[in-house]
Protein backbone atom coordinates (compact mmCIF):
# COMPACT_ATOMS: atom_id res chain seq x y z
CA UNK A 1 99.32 164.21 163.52
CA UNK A 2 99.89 166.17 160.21
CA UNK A 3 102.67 163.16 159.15
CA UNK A 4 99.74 160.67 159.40
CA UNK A 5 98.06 161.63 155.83
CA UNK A 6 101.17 161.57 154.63
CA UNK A 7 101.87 158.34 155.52
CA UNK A 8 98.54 157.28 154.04
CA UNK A 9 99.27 158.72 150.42
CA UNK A 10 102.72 156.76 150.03
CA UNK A 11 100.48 154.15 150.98
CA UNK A 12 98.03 154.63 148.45
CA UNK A 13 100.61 155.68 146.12
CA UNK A 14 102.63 152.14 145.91
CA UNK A 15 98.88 150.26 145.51
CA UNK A 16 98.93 151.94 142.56
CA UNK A 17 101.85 149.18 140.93
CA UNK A 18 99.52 146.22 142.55
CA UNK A 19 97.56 145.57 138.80
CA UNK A 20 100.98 145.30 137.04
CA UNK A 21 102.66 143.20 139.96
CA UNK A 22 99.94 140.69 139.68
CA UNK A 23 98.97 140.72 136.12
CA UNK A 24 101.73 141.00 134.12
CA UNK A 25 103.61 137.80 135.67
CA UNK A 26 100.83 135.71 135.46
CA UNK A 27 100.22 136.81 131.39
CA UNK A 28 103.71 135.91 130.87
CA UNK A 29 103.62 132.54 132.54
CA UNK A 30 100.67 131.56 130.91
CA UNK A 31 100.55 127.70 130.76
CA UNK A 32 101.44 126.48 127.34
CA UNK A 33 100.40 122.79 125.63
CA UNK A 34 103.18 120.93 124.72
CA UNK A 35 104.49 120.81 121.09
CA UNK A 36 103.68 116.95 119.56
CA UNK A 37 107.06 114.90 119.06
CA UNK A 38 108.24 115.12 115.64
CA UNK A 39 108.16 111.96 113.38
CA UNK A 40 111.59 111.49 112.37
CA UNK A 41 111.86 111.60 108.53
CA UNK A 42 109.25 114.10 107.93
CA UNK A 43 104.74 114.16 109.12
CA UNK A 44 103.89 112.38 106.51
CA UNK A 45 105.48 108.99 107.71
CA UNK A 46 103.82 109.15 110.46
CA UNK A 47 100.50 109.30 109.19
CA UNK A 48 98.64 105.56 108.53
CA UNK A 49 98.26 104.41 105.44
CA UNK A 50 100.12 104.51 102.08
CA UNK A 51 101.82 107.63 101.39
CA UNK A 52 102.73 108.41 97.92
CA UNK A 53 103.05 111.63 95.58
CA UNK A 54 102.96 110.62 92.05
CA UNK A 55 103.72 113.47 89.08
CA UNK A 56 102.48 113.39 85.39
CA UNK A 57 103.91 109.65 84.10
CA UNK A 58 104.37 108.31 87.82
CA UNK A 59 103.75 104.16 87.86
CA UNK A 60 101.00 103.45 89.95
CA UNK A 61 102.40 101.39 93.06
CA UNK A 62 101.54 97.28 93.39
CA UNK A 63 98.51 96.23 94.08
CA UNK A 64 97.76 93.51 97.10
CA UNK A 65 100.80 93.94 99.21
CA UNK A 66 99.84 92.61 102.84
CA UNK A 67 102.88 93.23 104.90
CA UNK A 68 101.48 95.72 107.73
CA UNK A 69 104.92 97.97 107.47
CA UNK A 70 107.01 99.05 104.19
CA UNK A 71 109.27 101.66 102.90
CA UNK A 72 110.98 102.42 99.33
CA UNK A 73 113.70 104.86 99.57
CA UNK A 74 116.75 106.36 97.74
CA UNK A 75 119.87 104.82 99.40
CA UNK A 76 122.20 108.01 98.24
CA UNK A 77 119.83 110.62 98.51
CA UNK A 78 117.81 109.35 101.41
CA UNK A 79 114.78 110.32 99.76
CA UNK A 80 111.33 108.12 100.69
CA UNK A 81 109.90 108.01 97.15
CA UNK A 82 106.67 105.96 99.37
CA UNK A 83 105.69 104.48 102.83
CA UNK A 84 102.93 102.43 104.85
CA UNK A 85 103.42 102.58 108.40
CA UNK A 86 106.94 103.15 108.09
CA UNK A 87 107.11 103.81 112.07
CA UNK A 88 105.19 101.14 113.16
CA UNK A 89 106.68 99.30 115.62
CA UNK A 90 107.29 95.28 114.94
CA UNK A 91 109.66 92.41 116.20
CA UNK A 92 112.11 92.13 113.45
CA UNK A 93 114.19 89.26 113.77
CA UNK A 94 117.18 88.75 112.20
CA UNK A 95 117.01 91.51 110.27
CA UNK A 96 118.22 93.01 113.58
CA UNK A 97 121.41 91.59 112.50
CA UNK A 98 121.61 94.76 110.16
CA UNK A 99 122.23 97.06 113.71
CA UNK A 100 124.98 94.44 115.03
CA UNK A 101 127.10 94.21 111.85
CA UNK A 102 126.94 98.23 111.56
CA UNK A 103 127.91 98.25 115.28
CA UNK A 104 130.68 95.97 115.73
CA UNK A 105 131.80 94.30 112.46
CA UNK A 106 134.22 97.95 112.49
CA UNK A 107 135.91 96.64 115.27
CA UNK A 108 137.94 93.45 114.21
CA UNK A 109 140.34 92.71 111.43
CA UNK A 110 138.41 90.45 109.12
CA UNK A 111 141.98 88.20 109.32
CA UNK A 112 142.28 87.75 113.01
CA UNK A 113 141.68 84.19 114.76
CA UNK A 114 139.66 83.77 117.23
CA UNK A 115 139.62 80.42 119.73
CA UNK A 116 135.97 79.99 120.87
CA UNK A 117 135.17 79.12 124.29
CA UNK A 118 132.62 76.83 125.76
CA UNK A 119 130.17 79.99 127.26
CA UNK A 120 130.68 81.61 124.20
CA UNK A 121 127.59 79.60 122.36
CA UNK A 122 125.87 78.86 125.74
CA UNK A 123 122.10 80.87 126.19
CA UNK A 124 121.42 80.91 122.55
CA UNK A 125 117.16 80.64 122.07
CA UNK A 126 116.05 77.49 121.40
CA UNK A 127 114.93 76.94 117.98
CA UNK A 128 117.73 79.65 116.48
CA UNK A 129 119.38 79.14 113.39
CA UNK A 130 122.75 78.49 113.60
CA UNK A 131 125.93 78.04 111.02
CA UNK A 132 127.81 75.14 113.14
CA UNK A 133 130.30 76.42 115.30
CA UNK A 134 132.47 73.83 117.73
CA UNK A 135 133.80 75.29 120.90
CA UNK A 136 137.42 74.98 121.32
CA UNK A 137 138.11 75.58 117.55
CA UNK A 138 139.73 78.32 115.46
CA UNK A 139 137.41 80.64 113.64
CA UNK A 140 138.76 83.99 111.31
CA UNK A 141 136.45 87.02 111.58
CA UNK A 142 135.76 86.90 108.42
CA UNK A 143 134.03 83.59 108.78
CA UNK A 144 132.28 84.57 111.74
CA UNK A 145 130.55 87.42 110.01
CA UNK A 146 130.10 84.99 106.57
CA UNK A 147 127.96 82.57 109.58
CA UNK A 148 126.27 86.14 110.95
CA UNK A 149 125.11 86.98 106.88
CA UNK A 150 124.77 83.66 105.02
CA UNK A 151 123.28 81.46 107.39
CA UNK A 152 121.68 84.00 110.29
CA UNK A 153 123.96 82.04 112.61
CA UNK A 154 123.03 83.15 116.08
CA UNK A 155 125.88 81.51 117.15
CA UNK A 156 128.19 83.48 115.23
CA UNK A 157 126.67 86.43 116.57
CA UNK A 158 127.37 85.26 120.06
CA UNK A 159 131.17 84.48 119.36
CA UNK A 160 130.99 87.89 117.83
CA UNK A 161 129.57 89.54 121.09
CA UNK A 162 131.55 87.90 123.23
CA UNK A 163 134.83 89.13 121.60
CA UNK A 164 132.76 92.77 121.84
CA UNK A 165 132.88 92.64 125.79
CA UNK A 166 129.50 90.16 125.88
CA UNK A 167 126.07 90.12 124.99
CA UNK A 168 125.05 92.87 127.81
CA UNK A 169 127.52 95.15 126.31
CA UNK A 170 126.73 94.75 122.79
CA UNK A 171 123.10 94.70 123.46
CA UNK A 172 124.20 98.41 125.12
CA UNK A 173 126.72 99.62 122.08
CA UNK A 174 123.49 98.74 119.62
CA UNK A 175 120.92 100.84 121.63
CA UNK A 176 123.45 103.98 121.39
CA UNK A 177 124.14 103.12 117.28
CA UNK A 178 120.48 103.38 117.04
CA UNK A 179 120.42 106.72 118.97
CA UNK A 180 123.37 107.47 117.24
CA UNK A 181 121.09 106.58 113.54
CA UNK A 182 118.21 108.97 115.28
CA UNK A 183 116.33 105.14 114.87
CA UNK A 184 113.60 106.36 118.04
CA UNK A 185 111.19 103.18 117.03
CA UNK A 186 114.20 100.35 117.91
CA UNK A 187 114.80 98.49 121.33
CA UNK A 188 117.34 96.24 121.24
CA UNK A 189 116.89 93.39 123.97
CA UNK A 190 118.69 90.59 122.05
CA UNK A 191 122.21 91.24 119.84
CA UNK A 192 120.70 88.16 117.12
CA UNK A 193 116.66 89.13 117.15
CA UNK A 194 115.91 86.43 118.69
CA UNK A 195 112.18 86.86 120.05
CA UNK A 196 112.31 88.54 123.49
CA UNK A 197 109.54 90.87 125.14
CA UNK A 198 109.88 94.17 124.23
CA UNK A 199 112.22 94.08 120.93
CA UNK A 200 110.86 95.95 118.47
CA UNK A 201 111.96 98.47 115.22
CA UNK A 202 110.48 99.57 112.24
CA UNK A 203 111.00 99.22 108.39
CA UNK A 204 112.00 103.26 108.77
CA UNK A 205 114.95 102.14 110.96
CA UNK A 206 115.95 98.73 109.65
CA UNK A 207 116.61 101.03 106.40
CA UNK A 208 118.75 103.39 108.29
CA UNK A 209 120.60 100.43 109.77
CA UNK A 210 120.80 99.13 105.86
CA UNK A 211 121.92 102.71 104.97
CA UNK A 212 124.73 102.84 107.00
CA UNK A 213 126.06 99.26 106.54
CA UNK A 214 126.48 99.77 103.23
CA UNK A 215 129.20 102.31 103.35
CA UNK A 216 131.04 99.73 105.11
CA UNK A 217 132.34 97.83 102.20
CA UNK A 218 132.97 94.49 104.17
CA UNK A 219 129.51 94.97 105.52
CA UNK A 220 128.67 95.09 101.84
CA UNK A 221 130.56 91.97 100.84
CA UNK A 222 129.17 89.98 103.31
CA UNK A 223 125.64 90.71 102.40
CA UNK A 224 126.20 90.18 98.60
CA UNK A 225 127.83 86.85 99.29
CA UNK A 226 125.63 83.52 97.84
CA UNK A 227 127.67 81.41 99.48
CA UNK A 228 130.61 79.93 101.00
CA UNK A 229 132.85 76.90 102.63
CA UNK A 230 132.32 77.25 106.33
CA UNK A 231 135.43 75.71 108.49
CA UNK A 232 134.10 72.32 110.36
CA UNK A 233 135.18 69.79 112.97
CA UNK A 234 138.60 68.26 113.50
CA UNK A 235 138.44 64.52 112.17
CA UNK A 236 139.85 62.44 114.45
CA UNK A 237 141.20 59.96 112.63
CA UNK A 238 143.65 62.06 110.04
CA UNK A 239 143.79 65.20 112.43
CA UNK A 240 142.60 66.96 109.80
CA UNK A 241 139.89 70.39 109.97
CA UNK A 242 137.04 69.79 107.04
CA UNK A 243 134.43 72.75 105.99
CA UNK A 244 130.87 72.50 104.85
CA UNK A 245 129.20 74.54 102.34
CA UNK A 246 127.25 77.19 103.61
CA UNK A 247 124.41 79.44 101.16
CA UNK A 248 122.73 82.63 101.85
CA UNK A 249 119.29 82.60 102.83
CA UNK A 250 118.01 85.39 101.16
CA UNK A 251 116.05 84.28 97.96
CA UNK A 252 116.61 87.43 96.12
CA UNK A 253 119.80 87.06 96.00
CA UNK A 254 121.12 86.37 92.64
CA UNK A 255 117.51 86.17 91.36
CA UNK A 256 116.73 89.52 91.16
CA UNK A 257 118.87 91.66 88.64
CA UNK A 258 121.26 94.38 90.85
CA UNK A 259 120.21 92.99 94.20
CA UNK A 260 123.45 93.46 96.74
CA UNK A 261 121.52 91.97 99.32
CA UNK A 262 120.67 92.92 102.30
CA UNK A 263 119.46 91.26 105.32
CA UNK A 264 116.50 88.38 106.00
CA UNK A 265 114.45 86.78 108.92
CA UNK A 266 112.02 84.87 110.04
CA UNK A 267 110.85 84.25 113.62
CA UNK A 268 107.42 83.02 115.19
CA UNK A 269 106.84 86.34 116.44
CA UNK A 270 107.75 88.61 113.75
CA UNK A 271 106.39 86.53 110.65
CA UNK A 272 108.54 87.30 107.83
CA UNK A 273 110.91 90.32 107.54
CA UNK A 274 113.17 91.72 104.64
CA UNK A 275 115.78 94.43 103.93
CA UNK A 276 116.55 94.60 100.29
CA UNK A 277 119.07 96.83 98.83
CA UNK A 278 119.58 96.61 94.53
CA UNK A 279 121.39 99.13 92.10
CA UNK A 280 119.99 99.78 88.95
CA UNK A 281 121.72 102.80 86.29
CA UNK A 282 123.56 104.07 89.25
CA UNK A 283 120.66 104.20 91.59
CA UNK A 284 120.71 102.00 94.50
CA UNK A 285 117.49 101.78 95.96
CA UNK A 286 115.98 100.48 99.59
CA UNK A 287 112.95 98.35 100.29
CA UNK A 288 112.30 97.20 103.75
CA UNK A 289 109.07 94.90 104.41
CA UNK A 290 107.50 93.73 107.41
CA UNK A 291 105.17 91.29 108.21
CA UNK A 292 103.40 90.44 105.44
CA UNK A 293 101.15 87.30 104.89
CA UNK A 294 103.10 84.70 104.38
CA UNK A 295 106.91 83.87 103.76
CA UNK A 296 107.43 84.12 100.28
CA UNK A 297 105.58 87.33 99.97
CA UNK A 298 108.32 89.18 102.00
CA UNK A 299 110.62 88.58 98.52
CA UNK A 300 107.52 88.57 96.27
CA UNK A 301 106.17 92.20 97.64
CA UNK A 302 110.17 93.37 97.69
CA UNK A 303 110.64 92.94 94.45
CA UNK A 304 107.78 94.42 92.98
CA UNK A 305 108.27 97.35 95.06
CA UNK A 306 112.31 97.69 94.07
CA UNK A 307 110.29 97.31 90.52
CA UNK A 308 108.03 100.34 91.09
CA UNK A 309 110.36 102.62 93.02
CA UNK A 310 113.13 102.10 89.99
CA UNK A 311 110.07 103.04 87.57
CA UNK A 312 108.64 105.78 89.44
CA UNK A 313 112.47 107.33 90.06
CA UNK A 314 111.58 111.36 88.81
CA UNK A 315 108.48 110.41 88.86
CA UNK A 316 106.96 111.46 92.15
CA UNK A 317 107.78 113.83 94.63
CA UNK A 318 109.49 112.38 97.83
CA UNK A 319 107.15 112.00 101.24
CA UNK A 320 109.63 111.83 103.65
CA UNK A 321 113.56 111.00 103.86
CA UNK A 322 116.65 108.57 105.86
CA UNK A 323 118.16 111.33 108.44
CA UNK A 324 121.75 111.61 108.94
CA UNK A 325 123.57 110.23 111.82
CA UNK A 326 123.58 112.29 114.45
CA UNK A 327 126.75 113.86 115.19
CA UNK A 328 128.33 113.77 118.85
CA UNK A 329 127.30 116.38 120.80
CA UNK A 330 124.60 117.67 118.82
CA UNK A 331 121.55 118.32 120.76
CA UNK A 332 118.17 116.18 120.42
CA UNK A 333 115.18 117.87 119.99
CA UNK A 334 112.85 116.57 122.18
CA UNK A 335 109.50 117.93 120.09
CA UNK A 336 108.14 119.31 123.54
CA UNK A 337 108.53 122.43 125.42
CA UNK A 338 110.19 122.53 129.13
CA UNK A 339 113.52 121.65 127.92
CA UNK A 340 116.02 119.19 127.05
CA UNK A 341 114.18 116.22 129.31
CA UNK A 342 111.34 117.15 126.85
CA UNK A 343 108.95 117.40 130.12
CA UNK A 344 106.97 120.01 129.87
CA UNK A 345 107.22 123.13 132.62
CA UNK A 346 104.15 122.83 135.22
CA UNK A 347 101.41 125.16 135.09
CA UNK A 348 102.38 128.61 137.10
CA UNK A 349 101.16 128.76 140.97
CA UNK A 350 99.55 132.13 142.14
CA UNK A 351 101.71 133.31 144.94
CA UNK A 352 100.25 133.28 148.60
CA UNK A 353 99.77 137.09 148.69
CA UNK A 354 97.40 136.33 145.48
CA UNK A 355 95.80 133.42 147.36
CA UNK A 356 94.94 135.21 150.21
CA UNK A 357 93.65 138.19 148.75
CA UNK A 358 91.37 136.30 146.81
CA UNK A 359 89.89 134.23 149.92
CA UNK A 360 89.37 137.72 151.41
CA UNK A 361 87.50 138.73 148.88
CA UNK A 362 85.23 136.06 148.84
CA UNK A 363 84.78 136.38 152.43
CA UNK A 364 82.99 139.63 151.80
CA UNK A 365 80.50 137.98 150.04
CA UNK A 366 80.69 140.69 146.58
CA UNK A 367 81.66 140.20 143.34
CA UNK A 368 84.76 143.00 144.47
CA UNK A 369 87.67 142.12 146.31
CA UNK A 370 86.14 144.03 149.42
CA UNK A 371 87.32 145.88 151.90
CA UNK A 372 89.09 142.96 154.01
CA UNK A 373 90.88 142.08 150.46
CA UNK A 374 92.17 145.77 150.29
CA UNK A 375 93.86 145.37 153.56
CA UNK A 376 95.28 142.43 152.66
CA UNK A 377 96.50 143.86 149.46
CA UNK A 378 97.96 147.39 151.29
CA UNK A 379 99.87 144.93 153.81
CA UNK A 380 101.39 143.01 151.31
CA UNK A 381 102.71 145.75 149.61
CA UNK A 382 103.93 147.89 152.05
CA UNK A 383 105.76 144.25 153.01
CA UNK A 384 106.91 143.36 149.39
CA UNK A 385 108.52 146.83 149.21
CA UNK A 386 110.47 147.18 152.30
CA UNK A 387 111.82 143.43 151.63
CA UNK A 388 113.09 144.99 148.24
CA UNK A 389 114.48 147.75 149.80
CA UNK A 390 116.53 145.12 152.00
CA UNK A 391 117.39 142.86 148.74
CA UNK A 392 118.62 145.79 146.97
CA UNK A 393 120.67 147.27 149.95
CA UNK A 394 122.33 143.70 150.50
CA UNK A 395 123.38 143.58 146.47
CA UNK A 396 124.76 147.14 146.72
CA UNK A 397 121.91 148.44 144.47
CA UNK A 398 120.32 152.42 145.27
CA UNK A 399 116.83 151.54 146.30
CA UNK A 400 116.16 155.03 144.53
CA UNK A 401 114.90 155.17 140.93
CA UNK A 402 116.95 156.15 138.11
């Protein structure tokens, strides 16, 4: 009888730990909103609208440009010296190109031969432009890639990405350059940029696809070529191969002072698309433009804005910049909290002692956890304690304190 008190004051005693066992978890799990994504390059190019910080003498940009996406940055420095929409997300055509040359041009001697097959110009989009190839003839690389540059042959990129293992393949290898380029705004359905649902990029990563291409300096050559002879058909009569003359597309080229090139197109979808690349007193300078009003602005609004960004050079303060390629193995952030999946962690759940303490407590009707609630509360304790007790025994741990 006198052990019964007793009893009752250890009890008592161990309720005394119930505030910090159920408020101090639930403080520290406290439910968290999700950090926004970050916009690659810096916030400001992901804000709408032009995005420009001129200094004292700074040129004051073009006026009347229409296409709905454009960039102006420092090849070298990766600098973005100004922007407008630079992340929005377009069809771009054969400027896709840019992402298949930096992806697989690396892999074949520019000398080798190559015999094409039948398949290998089979499933190409009606309507694509194409440089001429024959099945069954004899093509080097290197005029494979002149085809790819010159005359946007989608042919030539089909030869090309057969060669690379197919078209599935290479569409595969181009997804994980553009990972690889941290180029988040690209899906690559189609290895030539031919129309298909769903391919899109933006004028932020067609110039990271420029920027890398040109440290390739066959990548380079090929997009600073004007033009070229093209091998042809086998006559029949004499036995003899001819060629044909082939001329780059882009109208800048060799029109506007320093351009090297880089990359045009045109599709129904996209409207008119250009990557331009010039060098000027040891600057070399990229201007990507998307989608303006009409075809010959694309080369029109290019070169006033390779005008401007050569002018404003010192001039303004840059909004943004090219990232790096993302080295192997380095982790992605994924601009959320909850971990690399970038999902975020769920809300915390109150445990099932909490629950039913709290239904107990509302059973008694006052604004209290009430009696019944204390019960609960005693019971769960004197529970949670003797299953510690067994935890700690079955790790080897004193279930004294220290």
């Amino acid at each position: 009888m006198i052990a019964r008190p007793r009893k009752l004051a250890h009890l008592f005693a161990a309720t005394a730990v119930l505030p910090a066992l159920f408020v101090a978890p639930a403080a520290a799990a406290a439910p968290t909103a999700p950090a926004p994504p970050a916009v690659v390059g810096g916030d400001r190019l992901g804000q709408s609208g032009v995005q420009v910080s001129p200094m004292a003498g700074a040129p004051a940009l073009p006026g009347d440009l229409t296409g709905q996406s454009w960039i102006v940055s420092d090849a070298a420095s990766g600098e973005v010296l100004a922007s407008y929409n630079p992340h929005l997300r377009l069809p771009p055509a054969s400027t896709l190109k840019i992402l298949f040359a930096d992806t697989v041009l690396p892999k074949f001697d520019r000398n080798a031969v190559h015999r094409v097959a039948d398949e290998e110009i089979q499933g190409i989009g009606p309507g694509s432009s194409l440089v001429g190839i024959k099945e069954n003839l004899d093509y080097r690389v290197e005029d494979l890639w002149r085809g790819v540059f010159l005359s946007s042959g989608n042919d030539a990129v089909h030869v090309l990405a057969h060669m690379n293992g197919g078209v599935q393949q290479t569409v595969a290898e181009m997804q994980s350059r553009a990972e690889a380029l941290q180029a988040r705004d690209t899906k690559v359905i189609s290895p030539d940029g031919y129309d298909m649902d769903g391919q899109v990029s933006s004028a932020y990563d067609l110039s990271l696809f420029a920027r890398a291409g040109l440290r390739n300096a066959d990548f380079r050559g090929y997009c600073a070529t004007r033009d070229a002879m093209f091998p042809g058909a086998v006559d029949k009569n004499t036995g003899q191969r001819g060629s044909f003359g082939i001329a780059n597309t882009d109208r800048l080229l060799g029109k506007y002072p320093g351009l090297i090139g880089v990359k045009n197109g045109t599709t129904t979808n996209a409207g008119s698309t250009f990557v331009g690349a010039a060098e000027r007193d040891g600057r070399t300078l990229l201007v990507t433009v998307m989608h303006p009003a009409s075809y010959q602005k694309v080369y029109d609004e290019t070169a006033a804005l390779l005008d401007w960004g050569f002018a404003a050079a010192g001039k303004v303060q840059p909004v943004g910049r090219l990232v790096d390629e993302q080295q192997p193995g380095a982790e992605q952030p994924t601009g959320q909290a909850g971990g690399t999946a970038g999902t975020p962690a769920p809300p915390p759940h109150p445990s099932a002692s909490a629950s039913r303490a709290a239904a107990a407590g509302s059973k008694d009707g006052g604004d209290g956890i009430g009696v019944g609630g204390w019960l609960a509360i005693v019971v769960g304790a004197v529970a949670g304690a003797g299953a510690l007790a067994v935890l700690k025994r079955r790790a080897g741990t004193p279930t004294g304190g220290s």
